[in-house]
Protein backbone atom coordinates (compact mmCIF):
# COMPACT_ATOMS: atom_id res chain seq x y z
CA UNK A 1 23.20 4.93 -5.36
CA UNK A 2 21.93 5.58 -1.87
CA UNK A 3 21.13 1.82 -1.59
CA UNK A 4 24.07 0.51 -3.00
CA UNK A 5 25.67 3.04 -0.36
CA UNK A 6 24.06 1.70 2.73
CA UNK A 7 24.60 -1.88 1.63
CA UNK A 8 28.54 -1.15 1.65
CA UNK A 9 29.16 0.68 4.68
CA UNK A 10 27.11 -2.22 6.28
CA UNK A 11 29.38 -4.83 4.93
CA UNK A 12 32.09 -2.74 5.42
CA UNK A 13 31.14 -2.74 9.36
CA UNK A 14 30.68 -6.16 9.18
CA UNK A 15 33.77 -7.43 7.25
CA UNK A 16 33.90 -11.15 8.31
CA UNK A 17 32.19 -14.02 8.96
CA UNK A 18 28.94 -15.60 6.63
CA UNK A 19 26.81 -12.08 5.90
CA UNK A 20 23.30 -11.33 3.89
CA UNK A 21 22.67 -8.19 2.13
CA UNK A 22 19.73 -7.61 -0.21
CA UNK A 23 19.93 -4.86 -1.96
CA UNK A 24 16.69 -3.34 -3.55
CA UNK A 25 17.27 -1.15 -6.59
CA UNK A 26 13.78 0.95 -6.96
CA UNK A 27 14.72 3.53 -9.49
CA UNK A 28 13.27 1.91 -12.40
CA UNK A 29 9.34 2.84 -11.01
CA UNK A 30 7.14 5.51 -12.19
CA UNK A 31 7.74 8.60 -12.41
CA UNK A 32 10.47 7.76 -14.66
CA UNK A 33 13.20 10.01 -13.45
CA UNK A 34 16.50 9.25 -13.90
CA UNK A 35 19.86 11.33 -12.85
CA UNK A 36 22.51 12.95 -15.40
CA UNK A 37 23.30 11.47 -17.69
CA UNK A 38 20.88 8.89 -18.15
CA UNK A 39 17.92 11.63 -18.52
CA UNK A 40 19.88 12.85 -21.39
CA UNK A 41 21.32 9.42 -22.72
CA UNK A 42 17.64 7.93 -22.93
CA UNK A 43 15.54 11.40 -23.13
CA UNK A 44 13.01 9.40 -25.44
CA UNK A 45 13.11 5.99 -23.22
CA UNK A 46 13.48 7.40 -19.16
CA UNK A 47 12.83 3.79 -18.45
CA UNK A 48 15.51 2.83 -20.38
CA UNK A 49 17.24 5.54 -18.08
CA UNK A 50 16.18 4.06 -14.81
CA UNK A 51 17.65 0.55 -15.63
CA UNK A 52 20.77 2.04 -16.58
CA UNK A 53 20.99 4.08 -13.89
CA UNK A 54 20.10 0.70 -11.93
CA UNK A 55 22.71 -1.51 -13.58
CA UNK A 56 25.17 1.17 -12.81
CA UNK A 57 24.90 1.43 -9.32
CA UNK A 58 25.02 -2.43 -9.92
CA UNK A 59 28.12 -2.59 -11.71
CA UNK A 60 29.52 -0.24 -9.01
CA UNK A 61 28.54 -2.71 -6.13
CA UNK A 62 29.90 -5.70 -7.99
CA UNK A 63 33.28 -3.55 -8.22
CA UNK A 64 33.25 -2.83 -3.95
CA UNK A 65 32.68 -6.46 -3.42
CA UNK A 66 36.35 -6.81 -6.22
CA UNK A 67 37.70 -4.59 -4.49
CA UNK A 68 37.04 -5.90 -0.73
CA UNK A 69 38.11 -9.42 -2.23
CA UNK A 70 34.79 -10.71 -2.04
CA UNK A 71 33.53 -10.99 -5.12
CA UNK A 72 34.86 -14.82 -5.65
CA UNK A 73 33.39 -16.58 -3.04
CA UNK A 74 29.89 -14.54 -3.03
CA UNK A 75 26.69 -16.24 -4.37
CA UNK A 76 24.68 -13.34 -5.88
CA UNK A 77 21.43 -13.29 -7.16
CA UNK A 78 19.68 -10.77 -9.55
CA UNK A 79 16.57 -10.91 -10.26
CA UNK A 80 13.18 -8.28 -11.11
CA UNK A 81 10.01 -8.76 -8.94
CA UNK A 82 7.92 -7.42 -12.50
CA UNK A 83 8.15 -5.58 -15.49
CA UNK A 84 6.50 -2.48 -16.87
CA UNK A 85 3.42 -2.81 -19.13
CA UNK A 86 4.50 0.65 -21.04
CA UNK A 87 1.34 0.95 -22.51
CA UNK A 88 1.36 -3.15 -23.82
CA UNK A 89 -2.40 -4.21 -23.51
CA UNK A 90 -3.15 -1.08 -22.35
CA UNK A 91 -1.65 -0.88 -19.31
CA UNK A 92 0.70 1.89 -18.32
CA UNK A 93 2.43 0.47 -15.45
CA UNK A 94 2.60 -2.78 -13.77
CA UNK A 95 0.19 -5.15 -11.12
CA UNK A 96 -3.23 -5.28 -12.95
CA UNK A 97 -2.20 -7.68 -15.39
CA UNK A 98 -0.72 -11.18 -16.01
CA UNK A 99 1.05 -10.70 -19.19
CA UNK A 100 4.76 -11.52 -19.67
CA UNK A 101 5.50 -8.00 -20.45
CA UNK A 102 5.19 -7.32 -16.89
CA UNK A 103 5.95 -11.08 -15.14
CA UNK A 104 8.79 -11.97 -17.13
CA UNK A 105 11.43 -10.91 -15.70
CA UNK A 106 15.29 -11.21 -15.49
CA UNK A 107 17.52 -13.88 -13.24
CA UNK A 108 20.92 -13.97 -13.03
CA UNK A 109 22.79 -16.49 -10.98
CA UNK A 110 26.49 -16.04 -9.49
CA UNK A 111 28.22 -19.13 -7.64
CA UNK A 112 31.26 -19.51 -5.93
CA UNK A 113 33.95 -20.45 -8.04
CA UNK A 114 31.94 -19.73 -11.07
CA UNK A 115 30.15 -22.59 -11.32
CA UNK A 116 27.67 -22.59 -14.56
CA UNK A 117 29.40 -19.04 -15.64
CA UNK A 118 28.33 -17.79 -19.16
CA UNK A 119 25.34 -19.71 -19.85
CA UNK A 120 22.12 -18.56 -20.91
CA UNK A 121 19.37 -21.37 -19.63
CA UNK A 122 15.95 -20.99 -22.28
CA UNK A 123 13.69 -23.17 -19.68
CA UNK A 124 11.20 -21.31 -17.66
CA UNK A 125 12.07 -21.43 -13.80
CA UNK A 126 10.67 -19.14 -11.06
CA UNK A 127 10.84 -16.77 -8.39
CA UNK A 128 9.87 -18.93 -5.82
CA UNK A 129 12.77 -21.11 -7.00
CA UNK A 130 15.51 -18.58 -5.82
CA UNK A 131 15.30 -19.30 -1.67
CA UNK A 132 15.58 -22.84 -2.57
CA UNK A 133 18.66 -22.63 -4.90
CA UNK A 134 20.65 -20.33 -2.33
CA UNK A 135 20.01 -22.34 0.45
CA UNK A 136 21.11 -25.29 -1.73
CA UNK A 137 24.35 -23.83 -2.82
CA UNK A 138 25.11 -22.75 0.94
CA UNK A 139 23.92 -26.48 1.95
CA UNK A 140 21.62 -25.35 4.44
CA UNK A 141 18.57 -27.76 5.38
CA UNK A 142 15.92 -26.11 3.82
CA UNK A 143 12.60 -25.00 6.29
CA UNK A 144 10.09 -26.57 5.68
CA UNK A 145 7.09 -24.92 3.38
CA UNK A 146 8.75 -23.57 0.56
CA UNK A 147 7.39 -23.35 -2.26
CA UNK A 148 10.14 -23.34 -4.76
CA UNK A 149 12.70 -25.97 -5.88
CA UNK A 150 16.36 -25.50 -6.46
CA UNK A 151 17.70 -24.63 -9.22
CA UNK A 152 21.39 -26.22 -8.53
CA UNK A 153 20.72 -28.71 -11.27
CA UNK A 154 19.90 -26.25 -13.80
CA UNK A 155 23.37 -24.81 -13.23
CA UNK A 156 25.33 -27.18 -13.49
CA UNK A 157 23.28 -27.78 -17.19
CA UNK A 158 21.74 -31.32 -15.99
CA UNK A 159 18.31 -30.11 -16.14
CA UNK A 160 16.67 -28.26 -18.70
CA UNK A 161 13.67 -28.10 -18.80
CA UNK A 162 10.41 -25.99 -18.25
CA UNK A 163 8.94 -25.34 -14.64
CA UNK A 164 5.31 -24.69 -14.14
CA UNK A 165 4.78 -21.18 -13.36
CA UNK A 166 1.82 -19.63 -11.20
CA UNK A 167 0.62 -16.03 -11.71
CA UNK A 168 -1.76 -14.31 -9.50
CA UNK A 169 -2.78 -10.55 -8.78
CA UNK A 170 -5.34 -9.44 -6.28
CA UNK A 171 -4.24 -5.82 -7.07
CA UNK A 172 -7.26 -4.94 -9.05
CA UNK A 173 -9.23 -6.21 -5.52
CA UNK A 174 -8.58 -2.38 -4.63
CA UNK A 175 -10.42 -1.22 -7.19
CA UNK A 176 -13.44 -3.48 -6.94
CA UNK A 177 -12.36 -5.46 -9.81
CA UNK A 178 -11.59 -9.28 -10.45
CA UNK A 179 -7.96 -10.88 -9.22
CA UNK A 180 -6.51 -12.56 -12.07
CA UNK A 181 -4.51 -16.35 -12.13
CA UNK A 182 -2.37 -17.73 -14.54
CA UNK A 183 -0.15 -21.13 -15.19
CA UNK A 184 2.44 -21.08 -17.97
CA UNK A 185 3.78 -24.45 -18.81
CA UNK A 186 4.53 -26.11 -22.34
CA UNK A 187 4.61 -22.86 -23.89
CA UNK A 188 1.25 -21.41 -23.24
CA UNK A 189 -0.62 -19.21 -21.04
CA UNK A 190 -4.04 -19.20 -19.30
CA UNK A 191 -5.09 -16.58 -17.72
CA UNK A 192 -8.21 -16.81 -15.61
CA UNK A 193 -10.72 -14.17 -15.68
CA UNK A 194 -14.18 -13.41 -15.94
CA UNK A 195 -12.96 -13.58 -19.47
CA UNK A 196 -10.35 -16.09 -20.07
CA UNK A 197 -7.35 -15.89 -22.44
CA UNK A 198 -5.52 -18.54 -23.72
CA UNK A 199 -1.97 -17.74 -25.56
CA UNK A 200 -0.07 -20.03 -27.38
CA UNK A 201 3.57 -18.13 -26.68
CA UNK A 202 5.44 -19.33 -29.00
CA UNK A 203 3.44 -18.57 -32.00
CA UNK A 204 2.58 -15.26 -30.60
CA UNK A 205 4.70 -14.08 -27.52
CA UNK A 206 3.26 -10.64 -27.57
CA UNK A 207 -0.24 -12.01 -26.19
CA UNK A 208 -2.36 -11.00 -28.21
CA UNK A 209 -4.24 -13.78 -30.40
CA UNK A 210 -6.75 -15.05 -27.53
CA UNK A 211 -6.93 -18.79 -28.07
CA UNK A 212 -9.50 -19.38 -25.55
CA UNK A 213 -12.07 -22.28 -26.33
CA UNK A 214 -13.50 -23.87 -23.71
CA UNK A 215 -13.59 -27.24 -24.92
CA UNK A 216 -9.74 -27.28 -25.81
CA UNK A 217 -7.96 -29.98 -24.38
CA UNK A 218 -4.85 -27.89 -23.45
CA UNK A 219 -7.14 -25.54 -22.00
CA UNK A 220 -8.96 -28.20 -19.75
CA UNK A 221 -5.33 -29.55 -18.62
CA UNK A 222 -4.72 -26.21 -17.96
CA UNK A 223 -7.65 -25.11 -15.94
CA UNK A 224 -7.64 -28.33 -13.84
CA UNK A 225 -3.87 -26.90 -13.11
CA UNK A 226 -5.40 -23.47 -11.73
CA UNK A 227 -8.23 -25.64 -10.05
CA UNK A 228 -5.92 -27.39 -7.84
CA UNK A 229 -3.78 -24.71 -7.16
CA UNK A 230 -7.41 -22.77 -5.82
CA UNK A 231 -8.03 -25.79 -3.71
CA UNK A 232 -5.27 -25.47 -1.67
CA UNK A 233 -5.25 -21.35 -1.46
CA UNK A 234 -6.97 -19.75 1.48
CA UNK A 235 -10.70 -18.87 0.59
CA UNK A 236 -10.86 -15.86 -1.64
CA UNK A 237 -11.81 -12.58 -1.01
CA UNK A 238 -13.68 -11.67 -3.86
CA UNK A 239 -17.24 -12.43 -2.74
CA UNK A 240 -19.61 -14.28 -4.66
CA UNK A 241 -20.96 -11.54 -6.95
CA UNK A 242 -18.74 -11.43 -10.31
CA UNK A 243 -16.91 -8.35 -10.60
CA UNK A 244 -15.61 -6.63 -13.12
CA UNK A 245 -12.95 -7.70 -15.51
CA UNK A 246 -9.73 -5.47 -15.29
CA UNK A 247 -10.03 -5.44 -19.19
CA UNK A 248 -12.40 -3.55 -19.50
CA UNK A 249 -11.09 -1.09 -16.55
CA UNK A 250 -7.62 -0.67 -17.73
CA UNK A 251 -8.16 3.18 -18.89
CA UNK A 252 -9.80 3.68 -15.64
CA UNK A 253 -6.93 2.23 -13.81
CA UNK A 254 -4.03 4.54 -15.82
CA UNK A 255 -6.15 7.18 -14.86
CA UNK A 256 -6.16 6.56 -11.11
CA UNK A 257 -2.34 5.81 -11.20
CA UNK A 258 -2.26 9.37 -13.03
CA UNK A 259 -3.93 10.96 -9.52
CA UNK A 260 -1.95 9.08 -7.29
CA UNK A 261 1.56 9.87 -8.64
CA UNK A 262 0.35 13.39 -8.94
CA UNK A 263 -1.02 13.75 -5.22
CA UNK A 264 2.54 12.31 -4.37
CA UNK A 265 4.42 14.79 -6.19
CA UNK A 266 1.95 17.59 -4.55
CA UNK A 267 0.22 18.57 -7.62
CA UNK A 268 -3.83 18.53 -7.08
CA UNK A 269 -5.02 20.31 -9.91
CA UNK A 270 -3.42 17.41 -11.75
CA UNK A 271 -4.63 14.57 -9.74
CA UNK A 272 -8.23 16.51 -9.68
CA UNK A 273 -8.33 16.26 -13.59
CA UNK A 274 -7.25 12.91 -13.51
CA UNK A 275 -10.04 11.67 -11.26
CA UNK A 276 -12.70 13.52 -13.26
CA UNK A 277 -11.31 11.98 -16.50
CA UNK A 278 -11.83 8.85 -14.51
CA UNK A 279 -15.11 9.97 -13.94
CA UNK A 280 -15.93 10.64 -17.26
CA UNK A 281 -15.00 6.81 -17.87
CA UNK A 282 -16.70 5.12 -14.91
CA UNK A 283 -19.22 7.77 -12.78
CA UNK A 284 -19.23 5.41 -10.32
CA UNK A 285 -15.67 4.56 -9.89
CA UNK A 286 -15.86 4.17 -6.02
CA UNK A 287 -11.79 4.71 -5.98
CA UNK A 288 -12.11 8.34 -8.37
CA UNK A 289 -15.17 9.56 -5.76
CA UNK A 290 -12.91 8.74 -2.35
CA UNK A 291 -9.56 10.07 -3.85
CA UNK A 292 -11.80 13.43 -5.20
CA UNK A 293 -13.23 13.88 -2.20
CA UNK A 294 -10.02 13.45 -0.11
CA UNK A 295 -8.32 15.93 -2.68
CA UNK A 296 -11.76 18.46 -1.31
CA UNK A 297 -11.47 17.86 2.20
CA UNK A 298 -7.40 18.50 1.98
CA UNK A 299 -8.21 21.94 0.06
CA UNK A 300 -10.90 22.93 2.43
CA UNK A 301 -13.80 22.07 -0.10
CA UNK A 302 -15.88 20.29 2.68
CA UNK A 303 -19.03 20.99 0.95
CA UNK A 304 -17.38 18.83 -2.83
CA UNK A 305 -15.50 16.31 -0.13
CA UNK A 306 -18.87 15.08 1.68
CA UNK A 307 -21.10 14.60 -1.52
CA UNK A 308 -17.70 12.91 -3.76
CA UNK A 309 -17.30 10.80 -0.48
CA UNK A 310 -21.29 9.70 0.34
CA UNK A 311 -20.95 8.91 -3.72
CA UNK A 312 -18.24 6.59 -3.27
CA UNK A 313 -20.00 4.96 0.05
CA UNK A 314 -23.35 4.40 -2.45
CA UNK A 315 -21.39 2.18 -4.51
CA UNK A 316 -18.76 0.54 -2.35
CA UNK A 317 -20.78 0.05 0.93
CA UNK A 318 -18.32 -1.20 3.09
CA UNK A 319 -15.81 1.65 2.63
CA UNK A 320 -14.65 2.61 6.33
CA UNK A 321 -12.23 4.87 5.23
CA UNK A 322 -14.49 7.08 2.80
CA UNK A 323 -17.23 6.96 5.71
CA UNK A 324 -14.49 8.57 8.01
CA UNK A 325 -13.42 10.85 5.60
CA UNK A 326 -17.05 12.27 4.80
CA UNK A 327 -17.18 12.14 8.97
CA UNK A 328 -14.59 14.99 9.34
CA UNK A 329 -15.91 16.90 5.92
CA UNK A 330 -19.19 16.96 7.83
CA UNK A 331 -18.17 18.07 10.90
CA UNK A 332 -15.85 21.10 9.24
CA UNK A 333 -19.33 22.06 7.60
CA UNK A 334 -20.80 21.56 11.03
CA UNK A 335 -23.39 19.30 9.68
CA UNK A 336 -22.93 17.36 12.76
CA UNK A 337 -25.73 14.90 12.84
CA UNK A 338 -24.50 14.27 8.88
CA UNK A 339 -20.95 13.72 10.52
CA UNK A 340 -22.27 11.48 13.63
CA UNK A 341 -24.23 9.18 10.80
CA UNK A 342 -21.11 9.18 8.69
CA UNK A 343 -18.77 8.07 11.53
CA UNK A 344 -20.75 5.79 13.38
CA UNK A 345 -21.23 3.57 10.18
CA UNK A 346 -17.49 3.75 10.00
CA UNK A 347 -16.31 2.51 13.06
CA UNK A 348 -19.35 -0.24 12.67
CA UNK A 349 -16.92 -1.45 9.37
CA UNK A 350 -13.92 -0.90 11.57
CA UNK A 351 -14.26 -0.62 15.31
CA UNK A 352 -10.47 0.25 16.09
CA UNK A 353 -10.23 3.66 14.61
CA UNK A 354 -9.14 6.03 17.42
CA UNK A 355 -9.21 8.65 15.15
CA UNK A 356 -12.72 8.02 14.08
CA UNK A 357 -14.13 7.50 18.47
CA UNK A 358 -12.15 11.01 19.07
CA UNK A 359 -13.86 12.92 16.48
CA UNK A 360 -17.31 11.04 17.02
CA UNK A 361 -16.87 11.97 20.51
CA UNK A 362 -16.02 15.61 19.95
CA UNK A 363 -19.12 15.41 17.44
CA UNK A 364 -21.48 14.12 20.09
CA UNK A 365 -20.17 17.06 22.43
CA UNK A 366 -21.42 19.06 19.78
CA UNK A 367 -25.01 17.53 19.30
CA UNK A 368 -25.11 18.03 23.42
CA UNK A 369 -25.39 14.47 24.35
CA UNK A 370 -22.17 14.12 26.89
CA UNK A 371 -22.86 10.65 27.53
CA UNK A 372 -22.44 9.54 23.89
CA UNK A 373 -19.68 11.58 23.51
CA UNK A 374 -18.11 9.92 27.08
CA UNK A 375 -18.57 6.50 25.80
CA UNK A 376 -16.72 7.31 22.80
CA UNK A 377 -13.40 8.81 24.73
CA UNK A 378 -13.65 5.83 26.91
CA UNK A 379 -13.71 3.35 23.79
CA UNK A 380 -10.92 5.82 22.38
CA UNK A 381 -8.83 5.42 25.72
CA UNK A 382 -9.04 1.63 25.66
CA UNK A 383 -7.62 1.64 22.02
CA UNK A 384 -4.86 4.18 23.26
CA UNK A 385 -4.54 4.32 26.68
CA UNK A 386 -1.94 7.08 26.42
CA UNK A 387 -4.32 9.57 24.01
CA UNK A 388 -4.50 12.90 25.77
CA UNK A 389 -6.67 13.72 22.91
CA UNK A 390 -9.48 11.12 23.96
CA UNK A 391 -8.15 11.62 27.95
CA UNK A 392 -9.10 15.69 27.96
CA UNK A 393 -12.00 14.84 25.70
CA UNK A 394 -13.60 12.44 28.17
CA UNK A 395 -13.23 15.10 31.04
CA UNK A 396 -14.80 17.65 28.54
CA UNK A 397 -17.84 15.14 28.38
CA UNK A 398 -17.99 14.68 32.43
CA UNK A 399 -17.86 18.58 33.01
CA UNK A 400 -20.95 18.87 30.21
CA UNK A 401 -22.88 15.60 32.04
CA UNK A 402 -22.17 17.32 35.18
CA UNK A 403 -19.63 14.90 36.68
CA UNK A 404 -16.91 17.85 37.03
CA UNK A 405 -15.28 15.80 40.13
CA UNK A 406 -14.49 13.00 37.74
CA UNK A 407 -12.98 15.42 34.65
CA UNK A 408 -10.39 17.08 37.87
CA UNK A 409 -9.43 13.47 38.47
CA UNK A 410 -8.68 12.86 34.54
CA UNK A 411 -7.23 16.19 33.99
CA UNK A 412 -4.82 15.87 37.31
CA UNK A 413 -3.42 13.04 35.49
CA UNK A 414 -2.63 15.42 32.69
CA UNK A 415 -1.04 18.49 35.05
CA UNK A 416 2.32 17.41 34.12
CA UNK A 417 2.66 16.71 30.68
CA UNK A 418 0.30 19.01 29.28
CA UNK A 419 1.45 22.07 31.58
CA UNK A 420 1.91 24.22 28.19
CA UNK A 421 -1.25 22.88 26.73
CA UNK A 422 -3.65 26.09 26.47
CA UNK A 423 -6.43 23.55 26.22
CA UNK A 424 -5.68 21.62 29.26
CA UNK A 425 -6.02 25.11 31.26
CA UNK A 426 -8.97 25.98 29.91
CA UNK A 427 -10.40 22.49 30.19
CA UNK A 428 -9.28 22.95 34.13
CA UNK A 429 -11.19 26.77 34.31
CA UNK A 430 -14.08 24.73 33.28
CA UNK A 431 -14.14 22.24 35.76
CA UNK A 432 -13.16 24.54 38.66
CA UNK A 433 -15.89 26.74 37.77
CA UNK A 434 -18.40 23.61 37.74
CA UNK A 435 -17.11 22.82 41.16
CA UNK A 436 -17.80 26.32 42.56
CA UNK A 437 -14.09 26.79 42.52
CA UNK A 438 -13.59 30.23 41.57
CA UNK A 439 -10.19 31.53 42.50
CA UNK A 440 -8.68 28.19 41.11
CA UNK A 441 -10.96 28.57 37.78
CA UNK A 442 -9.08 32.22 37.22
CA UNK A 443 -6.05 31.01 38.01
CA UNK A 444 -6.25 28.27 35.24
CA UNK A 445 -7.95 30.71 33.13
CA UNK A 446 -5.39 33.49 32.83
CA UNK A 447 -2.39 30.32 33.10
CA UNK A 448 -4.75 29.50 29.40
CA UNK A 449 -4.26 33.27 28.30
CA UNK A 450 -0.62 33.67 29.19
CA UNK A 451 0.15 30.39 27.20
CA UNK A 452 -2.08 32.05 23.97
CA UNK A 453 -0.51 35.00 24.18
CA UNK A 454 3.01 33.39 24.38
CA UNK A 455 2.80 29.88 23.44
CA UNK A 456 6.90 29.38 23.96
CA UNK A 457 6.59 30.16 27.64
C-alpha cells in the first residue's frame, strides 16, 4: 500500500492540470509474503496472496481517484511486465524462459467516457502496443521510434485480430547460458534455442508437445520472422562459441535464485547449501563458485573465498568482479603477490575500478615497491579526484619512495577535512619524521593517540 500511498499524496499535491502517475505494484515477487489476511486467506497459494493483496491496494486507488472525481475522465492502464513459472517447465520463478506461463500476461484498458467498457478482446496484442494506444487516446503526435501500434481500433471492436508478438531474454547471459527468442503469431510459438521448440497453442497451450521439425513450413515462416527481427537488433553478445541451453540448466538456476533470496534475507547457511547443491549439479557453475566465495570472504573464510573465487575465474575468464573479490581474500590472508596477480588481471577486464587501484596500491605498499603502489593512487585519484582514500595512500607511497616533501604537500590538502582522521596524523608523524622534522612528527603523533584514545574528540 506504500505505493499506492505515495502515488496519492502526489496527485493530491498536484490536483489540476494533465498529470502521469505510474504506479508499480511489486508485491507479487518472490519471497511470496503477503500481509494479514491474505497469508491466511491463500496459506496454500502466497502467490495467490500477493495478487490479492495487489488488486487490493488497486481497488483502493481506483476508489481515491472516485473519490477525488477523477476517475471518469482518467485513461488507466493495467498491465503485468511477466508471470511466474511456479515450477511450469521447471522453472521456479520468472526471466529464464519464454513460455506463456510467464509472458502472458494481463491488460486492462480504461478510457474516458468508457469507451469499449466490458469487453473481453481474444486477439493477441502487446506490450509495446500500450505507449502507442495512450498517446493515441490523448492525441498526442507520437515520437518517432516506437515500436508498438495503437490499440484504439481494437477498442472500439473494429479490429480483431492477432498481432505478432516478439519474445526475447538475455537473462540466462548472466549465467553463461544461451538468450532465448520467440515470435507467436497464428497460434503458435517458436522459440529459438540451441534447441528449438515449436508449440502449436491451441492444441496444447501448456507447451509441452515440442513440434519442432526443421523442414516444417510454419516453422521456416517462422524462423525467417526471428531472422529479420536479428537483422535489425544490435550485434549480440553471446560470442561465437554455443553455450549452453537454459534447459538443461533450469535446476541449476532455481538453485542460484535459492542463494540469492537467502543472502537477501541475511541467511548464509542457507544460501551456502544452496550453492553447494548447485555444485553438486554443475561443479563448474562459474555463478555458484563467485557467490560461495563472496559468502567466505563476507564470513571471514579468506582461505574457502580465494580458491571458490580462482575456481570461478578458471571457467569464466573474463570475470572482473570474482578477480577483485579473490584480490581482497588474498590480501586478508596476506598472500599479497596472490592478491597483486588477482587484481591486476581485474582492473585489465575493467580499468575503472577505484576500489580495485586503492587496494592494488595498498597491496604494492605491501610487496615494498612504492612506485607501483604510487601509480596506482594516482590512477585511483584520476577516477575520483575527491578519494582521500587513494589521496593519503599516494602520500603513504611518496614517504616509502622517499619523496616525503611531496606526501606534506598531499596531506596539507587533507589538514582540514580529515583533522579527526587518526590516520591522517599518523600519516603526517611519518612524513615529518622523513623530513628530519621532529618536534612537528610528535606533535602529529600524540594529535594520532589522543584521537585513538578518544575518537569523539
Amino acid at each position: 500500500m506504500d505505493v499506492v500511498g505515495r502515488a496519492e499524496k502526489w496527485l493530491s499535491a498536484h490536483p489540476s492540470g494533465p498529470r502521469f502517475v505510474w504506479v508499480h505494484l511489486y508485491d507479487p515477487h518472490d519471497p511470496y509474503e503477503p500481509p494479514l489476511p491474505y497469508s491466511q486467506i491463500y496459506k496454500d497459494r502466497l502467490y495467490d496472496g500477493e495478487i490479492a493483496y495487489a488488486d487490493s491496494a488497486l481497488g483502493n486507488f481506483v476508489g481515491y481517484l472516485k473519490a477525488h472525481g477523477w476517475y471518469e475522465n482518467a485513461i488507466i492502464v493495467i498491465v503485468g511486465d511477466h508471470g511466474e513459472g511456479l515450477g511450469e517447465h521447471g522453472e521456479d520463478t520468472h526471466g529464464i524462459f519464454l513460455y506463456d506461463s510467464t509472458t502472458h500476461v494481463p491488460l486492462i484498458i480504461k478510457t474516458p467516457g468508457h469507451v469499449g467498457s466490458a469487453k473481453v478482446l481474444d486477439a493477441q496484442v502487446r506490450t509495446i502496443d500500450v505507449v502507442p494506444t495512450v498517446v493515441d487516446l490523448l492525441k498526442i503526435n507520437p515520437p518517432a521510434g516506437l515500436d508498438g501500434e495503437s490499440l484504439k481500433a481494437y477498442l472500439s471492436g473494429s479490429v480483431k485480430t492477432d498481432r505478432t508478438a516478439f519474445g526475447e531474454t538475455d537473462y540466462p547471459l548472466r549465467f553463461g547460458w544461451a538468450p532465448l527468442r520467440s515470435v507467436r503469431a497464428e497460434g503458435f510459438k517458436l522459440i529459438d534455442a540451441p534447441r528449438p521448440e515449436f508449440y502449436d497453442l491451441k492444441n496444447d497451450p501448456g507447451e509441452l508437445r515440442n513440434a519442432y521439425a526443421p523442414q516444417g513450413d510454419e516453422i521456416q515462416k517462422f524462423s525467417a520472422m526471428l531472422a529479420d527481427l536479428k537483422a535489425k537488433a544490435p550485434p549480440s553478445i553471446a560470442g561465437a562459441s554455443p553455450l549452453p541451453d537454459p534447459k538443461d540448466k533450469i535446476q541449476e538456476q532455481n538453485l542460484l535464485h535459492l542463494a540469492m533470496m537467502a543472502s537477501e534475507d541475511n541467511r548464509p547457511d542457507d544460501a551456502r547449501t544452496a550453492l553447494q547443491k548447485a555444485l553438486e549439479v554443475d561443479a563448474k557453475s562459474p555463478t555458484a563458485l563467485r557467490q560461495l566465495g563472496e559468502l567466505e570472504l563476507q564470513s571471514g573464510d579468506y582461505s574457502k573465498a580465494a580458491e571458490h573465487l580462482k575456481s570461478a575465474r578458471d571457467v569464466r575468464p573474463a570475470d572482473a568482479t570474482a578477480a577483485l573479490y579473490e584480490g581482497q581474500a588474498r590480501e586478508k590472508m596476506g598472500d599479497l603477490p596472490g592478491a597483486r596477480d588477482a587484481l591486476e588481471a581485474s582492473l585489465k577486464l575493467t580499468a575503472g575500478q577505484l576500489q580495485a587501484r586503492i587496494l592494488l596500491g595498498k597491496v604494492y605498499l605491501g610487496l615494498k615497491d612504492p612506485k607501483a603502489a604510487a601509480d596506482q593512487f594516482e590512477a585511483a585519484s584520476l577516477l575520483d579526484p575527491n578519494s582521500v582514500d587513494a589521496q593519503m595512500g599516494l602520500a603513504q607511497a611518496q614517504i616509502a619512495d622517499g619523496n616525503a616533501a611531496a606526501a606534506m604537500d598531499e596531506l596539507h590538502t587533507l589538514s582540514t577535512s580529515q583533522d579527526n582522521n587518526p590516520e591522517f596524523w599518523e600519516l603526517l608523524a611519518q612524513g615529518y619524521k622523513s623530513l628530519g622534522k621532529q618536534e612537528e612528527a610528535q606533535r602529529a603523533a600524540d594529535r594520532a593517540k589522543a584521537l585513538r584514545s578518544n575518537p569523539k574528540r
